[in-house]
C-alpha atoms as a PDB file:
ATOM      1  CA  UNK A   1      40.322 -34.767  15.332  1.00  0.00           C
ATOM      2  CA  UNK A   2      38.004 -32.398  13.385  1.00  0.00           C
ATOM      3  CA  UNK A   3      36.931 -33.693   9.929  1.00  0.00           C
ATOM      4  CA  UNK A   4      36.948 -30.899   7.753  1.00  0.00           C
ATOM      5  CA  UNK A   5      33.814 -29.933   5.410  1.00  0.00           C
ATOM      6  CA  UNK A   6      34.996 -30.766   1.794  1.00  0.00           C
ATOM      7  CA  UNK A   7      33.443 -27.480   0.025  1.00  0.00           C
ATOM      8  CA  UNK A   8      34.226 -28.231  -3.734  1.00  0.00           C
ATOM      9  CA  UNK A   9      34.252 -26.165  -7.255  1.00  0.00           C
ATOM     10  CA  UNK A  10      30.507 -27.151  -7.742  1.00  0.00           C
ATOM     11  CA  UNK A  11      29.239 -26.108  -4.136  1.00  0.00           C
ATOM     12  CA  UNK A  12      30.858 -23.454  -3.889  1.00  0.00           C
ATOM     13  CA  UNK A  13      29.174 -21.981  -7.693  1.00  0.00           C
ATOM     14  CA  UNK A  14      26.281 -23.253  -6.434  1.00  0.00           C
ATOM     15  CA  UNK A  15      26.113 -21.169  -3.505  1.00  0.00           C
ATOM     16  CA  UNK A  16      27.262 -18.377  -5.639  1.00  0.00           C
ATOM     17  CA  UNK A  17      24.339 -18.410  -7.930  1.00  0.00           C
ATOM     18  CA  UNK A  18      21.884 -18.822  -4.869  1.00  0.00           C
ATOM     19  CA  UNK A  19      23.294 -15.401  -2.942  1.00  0.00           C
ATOM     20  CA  UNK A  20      23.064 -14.240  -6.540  1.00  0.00           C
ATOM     21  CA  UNK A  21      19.518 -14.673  -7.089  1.00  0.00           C
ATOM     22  CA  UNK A  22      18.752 -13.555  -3.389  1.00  0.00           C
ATOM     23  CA  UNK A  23      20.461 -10.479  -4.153  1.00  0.00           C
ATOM     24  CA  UNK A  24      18.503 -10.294  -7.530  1.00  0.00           C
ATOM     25  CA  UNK A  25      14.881 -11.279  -6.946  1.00  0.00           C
ATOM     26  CA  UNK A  26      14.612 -10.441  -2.839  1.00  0.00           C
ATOM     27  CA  UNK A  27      11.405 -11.876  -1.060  1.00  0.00           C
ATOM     28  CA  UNK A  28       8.713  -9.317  -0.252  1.00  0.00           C
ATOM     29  CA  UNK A  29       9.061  -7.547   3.116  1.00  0.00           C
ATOM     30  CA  UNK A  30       6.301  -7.883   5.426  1.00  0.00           C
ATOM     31  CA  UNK A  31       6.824  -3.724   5.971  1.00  0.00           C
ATOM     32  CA  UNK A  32       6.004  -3.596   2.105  1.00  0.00           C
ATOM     33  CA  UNK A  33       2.539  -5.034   3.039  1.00  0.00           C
ATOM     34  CA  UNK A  34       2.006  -2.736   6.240  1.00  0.00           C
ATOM     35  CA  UNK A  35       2.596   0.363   4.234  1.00  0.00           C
ATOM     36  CA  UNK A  36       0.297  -0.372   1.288  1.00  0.00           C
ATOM     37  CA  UNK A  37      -2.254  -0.921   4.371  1.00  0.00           C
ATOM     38  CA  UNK A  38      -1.273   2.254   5.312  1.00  0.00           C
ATOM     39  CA  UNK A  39      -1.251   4.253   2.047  1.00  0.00           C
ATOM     40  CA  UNK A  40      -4.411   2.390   1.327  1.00  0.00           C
ATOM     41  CA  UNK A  41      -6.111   3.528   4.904  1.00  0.00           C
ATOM     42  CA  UNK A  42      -4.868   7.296   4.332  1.00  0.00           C
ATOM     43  CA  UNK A  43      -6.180   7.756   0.634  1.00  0.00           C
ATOM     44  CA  UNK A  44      -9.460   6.785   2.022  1.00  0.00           C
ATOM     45  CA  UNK A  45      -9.022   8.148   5.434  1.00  0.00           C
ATOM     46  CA  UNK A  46      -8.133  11.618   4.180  1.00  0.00           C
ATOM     47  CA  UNK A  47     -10.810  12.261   1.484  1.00  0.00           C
ATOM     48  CA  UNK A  48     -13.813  11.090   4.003  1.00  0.00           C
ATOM     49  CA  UNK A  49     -12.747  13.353   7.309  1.00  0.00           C
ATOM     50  CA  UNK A  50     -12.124  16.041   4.387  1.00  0.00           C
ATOM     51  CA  UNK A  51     -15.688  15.893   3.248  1.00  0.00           C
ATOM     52  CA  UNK A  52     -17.246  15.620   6.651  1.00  0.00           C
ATOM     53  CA  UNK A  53     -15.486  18.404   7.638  1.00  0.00           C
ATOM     54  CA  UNK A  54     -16.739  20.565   4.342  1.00  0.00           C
ATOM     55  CA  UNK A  55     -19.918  19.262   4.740  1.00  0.00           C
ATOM     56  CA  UNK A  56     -20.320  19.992   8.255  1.00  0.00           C
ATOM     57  CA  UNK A  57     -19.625  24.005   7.404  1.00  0.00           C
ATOM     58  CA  UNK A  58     -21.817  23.922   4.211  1.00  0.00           C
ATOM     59  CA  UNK A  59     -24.708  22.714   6.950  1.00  0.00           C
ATOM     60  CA  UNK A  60     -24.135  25.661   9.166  1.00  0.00           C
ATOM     61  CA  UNK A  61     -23.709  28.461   5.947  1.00  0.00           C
ATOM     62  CA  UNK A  62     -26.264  26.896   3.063  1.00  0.00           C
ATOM     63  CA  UNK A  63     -28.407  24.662   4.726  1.00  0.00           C
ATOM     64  CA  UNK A  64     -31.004  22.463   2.025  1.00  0.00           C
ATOM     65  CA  UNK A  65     -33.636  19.651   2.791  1.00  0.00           C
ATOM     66  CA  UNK A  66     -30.585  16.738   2.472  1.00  0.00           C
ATOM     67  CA  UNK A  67     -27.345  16.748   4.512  1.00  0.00           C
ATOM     68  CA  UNK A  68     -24.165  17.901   2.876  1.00  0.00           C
ATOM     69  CA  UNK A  69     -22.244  16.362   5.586  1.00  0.00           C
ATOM     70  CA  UNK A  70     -23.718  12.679   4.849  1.00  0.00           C
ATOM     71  CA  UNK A  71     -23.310  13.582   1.110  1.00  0.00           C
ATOM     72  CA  UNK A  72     -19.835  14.837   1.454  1.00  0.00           C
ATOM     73  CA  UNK A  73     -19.263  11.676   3.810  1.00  0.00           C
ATOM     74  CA  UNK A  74     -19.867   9.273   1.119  1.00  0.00           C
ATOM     75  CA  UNK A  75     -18.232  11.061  -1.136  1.00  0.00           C
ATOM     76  CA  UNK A  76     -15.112  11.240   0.222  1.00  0.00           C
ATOM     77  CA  UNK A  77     -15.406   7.614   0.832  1.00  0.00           C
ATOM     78  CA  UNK A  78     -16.001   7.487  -3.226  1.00  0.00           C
ATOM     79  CA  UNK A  79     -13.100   9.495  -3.939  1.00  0.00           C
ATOM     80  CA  UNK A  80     -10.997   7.643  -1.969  1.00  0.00           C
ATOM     81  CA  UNK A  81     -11.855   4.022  -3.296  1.00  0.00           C
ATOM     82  CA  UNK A  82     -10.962   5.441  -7.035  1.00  0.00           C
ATOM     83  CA  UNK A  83      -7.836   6.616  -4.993  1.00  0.00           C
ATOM     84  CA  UNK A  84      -6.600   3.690  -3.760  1.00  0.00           C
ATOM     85  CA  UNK A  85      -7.636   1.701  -6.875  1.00  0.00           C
ATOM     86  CA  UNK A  86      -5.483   3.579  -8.948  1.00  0.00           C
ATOM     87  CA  UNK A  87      -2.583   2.772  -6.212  1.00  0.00           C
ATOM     88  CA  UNK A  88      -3.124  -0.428  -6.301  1.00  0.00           C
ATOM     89  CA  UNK A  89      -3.261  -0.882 -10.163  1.00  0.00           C
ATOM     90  CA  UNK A  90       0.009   1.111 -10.214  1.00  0.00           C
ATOM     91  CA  UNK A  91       2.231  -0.300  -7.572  1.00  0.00           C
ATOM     92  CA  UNK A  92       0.862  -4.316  -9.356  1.00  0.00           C
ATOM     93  CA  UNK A  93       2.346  -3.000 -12.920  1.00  0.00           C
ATOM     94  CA  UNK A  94       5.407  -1.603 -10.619  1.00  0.00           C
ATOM     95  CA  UNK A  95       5.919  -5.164  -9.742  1.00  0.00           C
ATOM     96  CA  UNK A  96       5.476  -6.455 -12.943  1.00  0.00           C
END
């Protein structure tokens, strides 16, 4: 014969309050992590391939001793840092 599990008052409350605080406080997805990667890569992405583009067409119509395309370049790469820094600082109060 099977011996049947004794499951009593306590256990079972127990178990309650566990699913409860699962259900409450749920453990960070590992997605969560691949699309701050992501949103991080595009805010830097974007501005950079944005400024190499305008910089690339200021060469060809106002041409000066220094490249606007190299200037543009790390520009872009500027504007995105203080992008994805304010992202960042944002989403960790969000969590807070």
């Amino acid at each position: 014969m099977k011996e049947e599990k004794d499951t009593s008052a306590d256990e079972i409350g127990r178990l309650a309050l566990r699913m409860k605080s699962a259900r409450d406080n749920p453990a960070p997805s590992p997605l969560a992590g691949i699309s701050t990667f992501g949103m991080i890569g595009w805010s830097i992405a974007v501005p950079t391939v944005g400024g190499a583009f305008l910089g690339h067409w200021l060469d060809r119509i106002a041409p000066q001793e220094f490249s606007w395309t190299i200037a543009l370049i790390l520009g872009g790469v500027v504007l995105g840092g203080l992008i994805s820094w304010t992202w960042i600082e944002k989403e960790g109060r969000a969590d807070d």
